[in-house]
Protein backbone atom coordinates (compact mmCIF):
# COMPACT_ATOMS: atom_id res chain seq x y z
CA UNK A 1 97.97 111.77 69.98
CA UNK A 2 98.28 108.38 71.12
CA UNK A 3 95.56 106.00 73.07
CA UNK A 4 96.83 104.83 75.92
CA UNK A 5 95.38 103.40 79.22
CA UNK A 6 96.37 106.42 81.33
CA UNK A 7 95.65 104.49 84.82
CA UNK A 8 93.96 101.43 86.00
CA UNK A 9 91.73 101.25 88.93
CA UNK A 10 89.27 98.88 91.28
CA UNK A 11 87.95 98.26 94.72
CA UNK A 12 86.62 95.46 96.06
CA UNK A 13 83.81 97.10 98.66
CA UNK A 14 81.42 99.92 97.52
CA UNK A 15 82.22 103.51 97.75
CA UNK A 16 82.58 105.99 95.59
CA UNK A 17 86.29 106.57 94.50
CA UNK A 18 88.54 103.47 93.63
CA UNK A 19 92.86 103.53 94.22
CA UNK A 20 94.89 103.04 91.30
CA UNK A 21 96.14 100.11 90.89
CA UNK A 22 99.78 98.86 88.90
CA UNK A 23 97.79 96.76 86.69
CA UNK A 24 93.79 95.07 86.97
CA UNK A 25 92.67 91.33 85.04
CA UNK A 26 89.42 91.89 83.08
CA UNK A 27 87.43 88.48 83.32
CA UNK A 28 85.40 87.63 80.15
CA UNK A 29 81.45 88.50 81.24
CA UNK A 30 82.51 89.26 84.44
CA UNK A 31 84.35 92.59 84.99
CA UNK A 32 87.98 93.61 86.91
CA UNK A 33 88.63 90.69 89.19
CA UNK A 34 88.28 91.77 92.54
CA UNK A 35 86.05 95.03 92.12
CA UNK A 36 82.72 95.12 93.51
CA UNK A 37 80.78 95.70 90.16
CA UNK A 38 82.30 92.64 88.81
CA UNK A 39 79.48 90.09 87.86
CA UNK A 40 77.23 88.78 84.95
CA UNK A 41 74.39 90.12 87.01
CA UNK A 42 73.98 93.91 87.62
CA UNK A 43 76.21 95.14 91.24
CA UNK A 44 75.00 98.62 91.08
CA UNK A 45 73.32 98.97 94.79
CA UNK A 46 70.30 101.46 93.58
CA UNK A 47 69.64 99.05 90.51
CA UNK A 48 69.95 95.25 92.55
CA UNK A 49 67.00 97.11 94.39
CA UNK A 50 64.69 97.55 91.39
CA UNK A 51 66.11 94.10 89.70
CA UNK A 52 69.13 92.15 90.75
CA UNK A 53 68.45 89.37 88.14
CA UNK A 54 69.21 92.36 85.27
CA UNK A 55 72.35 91.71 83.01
CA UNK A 56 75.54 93.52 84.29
CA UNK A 57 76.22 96.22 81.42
CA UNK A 58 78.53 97.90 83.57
CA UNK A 59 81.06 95.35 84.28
CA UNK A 60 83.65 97.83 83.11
CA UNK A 61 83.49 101.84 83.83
CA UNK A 62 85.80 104.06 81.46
CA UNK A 63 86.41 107.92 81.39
CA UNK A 64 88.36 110.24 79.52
CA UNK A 65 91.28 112.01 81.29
CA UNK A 66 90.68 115.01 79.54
CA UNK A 67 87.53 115.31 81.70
CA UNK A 68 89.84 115.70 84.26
CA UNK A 69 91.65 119.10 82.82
CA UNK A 70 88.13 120.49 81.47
CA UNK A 71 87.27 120.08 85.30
CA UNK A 72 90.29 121.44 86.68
CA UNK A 73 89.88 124.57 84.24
CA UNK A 74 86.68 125.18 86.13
CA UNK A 75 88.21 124.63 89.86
CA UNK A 76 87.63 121.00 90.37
CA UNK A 77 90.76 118.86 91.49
CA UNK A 78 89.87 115.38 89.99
CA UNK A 79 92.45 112.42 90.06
CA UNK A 80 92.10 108.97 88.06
CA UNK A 81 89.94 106.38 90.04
CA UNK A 82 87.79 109.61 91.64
CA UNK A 83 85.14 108.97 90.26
CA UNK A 84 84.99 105.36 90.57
CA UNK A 85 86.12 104.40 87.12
CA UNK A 86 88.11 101.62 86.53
CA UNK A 87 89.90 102.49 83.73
CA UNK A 88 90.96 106.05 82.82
CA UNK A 89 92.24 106.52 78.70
CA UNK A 90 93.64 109.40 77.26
CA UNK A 91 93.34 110.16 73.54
CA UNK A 92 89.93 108.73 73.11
CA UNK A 93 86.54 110.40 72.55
CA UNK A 94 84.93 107.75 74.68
CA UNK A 95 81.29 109.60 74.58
CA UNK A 96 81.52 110.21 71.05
CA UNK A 97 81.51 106.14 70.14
CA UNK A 98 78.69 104.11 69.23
CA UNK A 99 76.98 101.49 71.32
CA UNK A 100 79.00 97.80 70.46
CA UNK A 101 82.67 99.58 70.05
CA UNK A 102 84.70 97.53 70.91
CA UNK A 103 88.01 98.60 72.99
CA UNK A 104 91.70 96.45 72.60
CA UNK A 105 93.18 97.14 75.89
CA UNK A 106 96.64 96.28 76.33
CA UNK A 107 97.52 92.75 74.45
CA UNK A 108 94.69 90.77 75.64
CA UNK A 109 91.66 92.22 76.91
CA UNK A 110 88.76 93.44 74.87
CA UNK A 111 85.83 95.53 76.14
CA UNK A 112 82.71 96.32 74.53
CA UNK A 113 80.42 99.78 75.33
CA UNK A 114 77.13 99.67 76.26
CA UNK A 115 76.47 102.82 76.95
CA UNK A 116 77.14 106.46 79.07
CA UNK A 117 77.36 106.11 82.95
CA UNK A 118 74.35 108.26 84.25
CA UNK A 119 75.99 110.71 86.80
CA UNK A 120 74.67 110.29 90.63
CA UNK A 121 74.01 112.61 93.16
CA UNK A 122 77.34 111.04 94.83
CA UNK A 123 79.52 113.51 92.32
CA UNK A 124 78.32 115.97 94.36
CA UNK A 125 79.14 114.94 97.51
CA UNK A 126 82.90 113.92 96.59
CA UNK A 127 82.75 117.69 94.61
CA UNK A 128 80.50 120.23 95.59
CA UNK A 129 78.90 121.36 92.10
CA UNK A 130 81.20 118.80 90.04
CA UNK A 131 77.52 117.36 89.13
CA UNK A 132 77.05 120.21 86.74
CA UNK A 133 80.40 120.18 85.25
CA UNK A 134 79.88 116.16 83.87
CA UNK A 135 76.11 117.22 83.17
CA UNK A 136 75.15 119.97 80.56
CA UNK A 137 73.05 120.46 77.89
CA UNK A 138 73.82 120.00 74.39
CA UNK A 139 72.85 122.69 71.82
CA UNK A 140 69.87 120.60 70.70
CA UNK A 141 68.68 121.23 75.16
CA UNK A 142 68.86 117.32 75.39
CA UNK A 143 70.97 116.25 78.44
CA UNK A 144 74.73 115.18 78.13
CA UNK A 145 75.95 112.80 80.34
CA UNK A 146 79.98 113.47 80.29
CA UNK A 147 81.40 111.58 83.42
CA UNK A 148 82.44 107.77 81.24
CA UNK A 149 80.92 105.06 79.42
CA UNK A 150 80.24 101.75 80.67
CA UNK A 151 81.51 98.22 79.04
CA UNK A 152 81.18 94.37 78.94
CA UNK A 153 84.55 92.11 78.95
CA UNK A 154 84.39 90.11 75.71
CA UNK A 155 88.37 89.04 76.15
CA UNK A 156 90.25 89.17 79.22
CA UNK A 157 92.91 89.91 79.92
CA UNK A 158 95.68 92.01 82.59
CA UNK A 159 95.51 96.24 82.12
CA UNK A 160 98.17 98.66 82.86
CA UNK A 161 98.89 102.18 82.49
CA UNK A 162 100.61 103.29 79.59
CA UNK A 163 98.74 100.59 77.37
CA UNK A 164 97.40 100.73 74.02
CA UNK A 165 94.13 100.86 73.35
CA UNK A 166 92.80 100.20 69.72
CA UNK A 167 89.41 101.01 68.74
CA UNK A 168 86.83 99.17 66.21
CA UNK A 169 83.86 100.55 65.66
CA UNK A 170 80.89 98.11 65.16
CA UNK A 171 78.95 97.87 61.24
CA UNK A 172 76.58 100.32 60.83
CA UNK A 173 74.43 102.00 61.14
CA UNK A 174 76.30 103.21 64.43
CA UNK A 175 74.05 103.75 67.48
CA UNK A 176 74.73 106.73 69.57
CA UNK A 177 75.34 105.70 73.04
CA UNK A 178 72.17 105.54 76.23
CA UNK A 179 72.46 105.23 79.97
CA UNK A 180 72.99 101.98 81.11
């Protein structure tokens, strides 16, 4: 299976769920131009509170589309952009990459992962019991996080669905990815 960019998304006020868009421009150390996470500082309302000088390590939020159809299997209608990603892939195992991957998307732009997006109690309220879908517990009981990973623009660069995305995994030892 290819990866691809399956769909592209941003918004430029806070809420929850972000429209698809035809195409976005990553900014290098900033984020999507025009979303409201973009920033070298941190934009996440609950985490400006505790420290709004902290570095923005989630300038860029992926997630799998196949979350989507493991979802759907259990009754949950989820679309790209739902759950405020910004870009959606298909073909990846985004969770299953280290910490300092770094992610070709399209011909330009080049994001690095710094770790899973923690789930908030806003899943919930979108989906009614979608929290426990993108939160489980792994065979070992430790908590799995399932709903994206987070990323800093090293390259920019403009996005669209249907685009490539190449991989390169960082030297070793690999680290497995935290919250950020």
């Amino acid at each position: 299976m290819s990866r691809t960019v399956a769909a592209v998304s941003s918004k430029e006020t806070y809420s929850f769920t972000k429209p698809n868009r035809e195409s976005i421009m990553l900014l290098a150390g900033l984020g999507v131009e025009g979303d409201v996470h973009a920033g070298t500082t941190v934009k996440h309302r609950f985490r400006m509170r505790k420290d709004p000088s902290q570095p923005n390590l989630r300038q860029v939020h992926l997630i799998h589309e196949e979350l989507f159809d493991e979802v759907r299997g259990a009754g949950f209608e989820v679309a790209a952009g739902e759950l405020g990603e910004n870009v959606t892939t298909r073909g990846i195992d985004l969770l299953g990459l280290p910490a300092g991957t770094l992610l070709r998307l399209g011909d330009e732009a080049v994001v690095e992962v710094t770790g899973l997006r923690n789930p908030c109690a806003q899943i919930d309220t979108f989906r009614k019991g979608l929290m426990k879908q993108v939160v489980g517990r792994g065979e070992d009981g430790k908590a799995r996080f399932r709903s994206g990973i987070m990323s800093v623009v090293v390259a920019g660069g403009r996005v669209r669905p249907g685009d490539p995305v190449e991989v390169e995994l960082p030297a070793g030892p690999h680290l497995p990815l935290e919250i950020v």
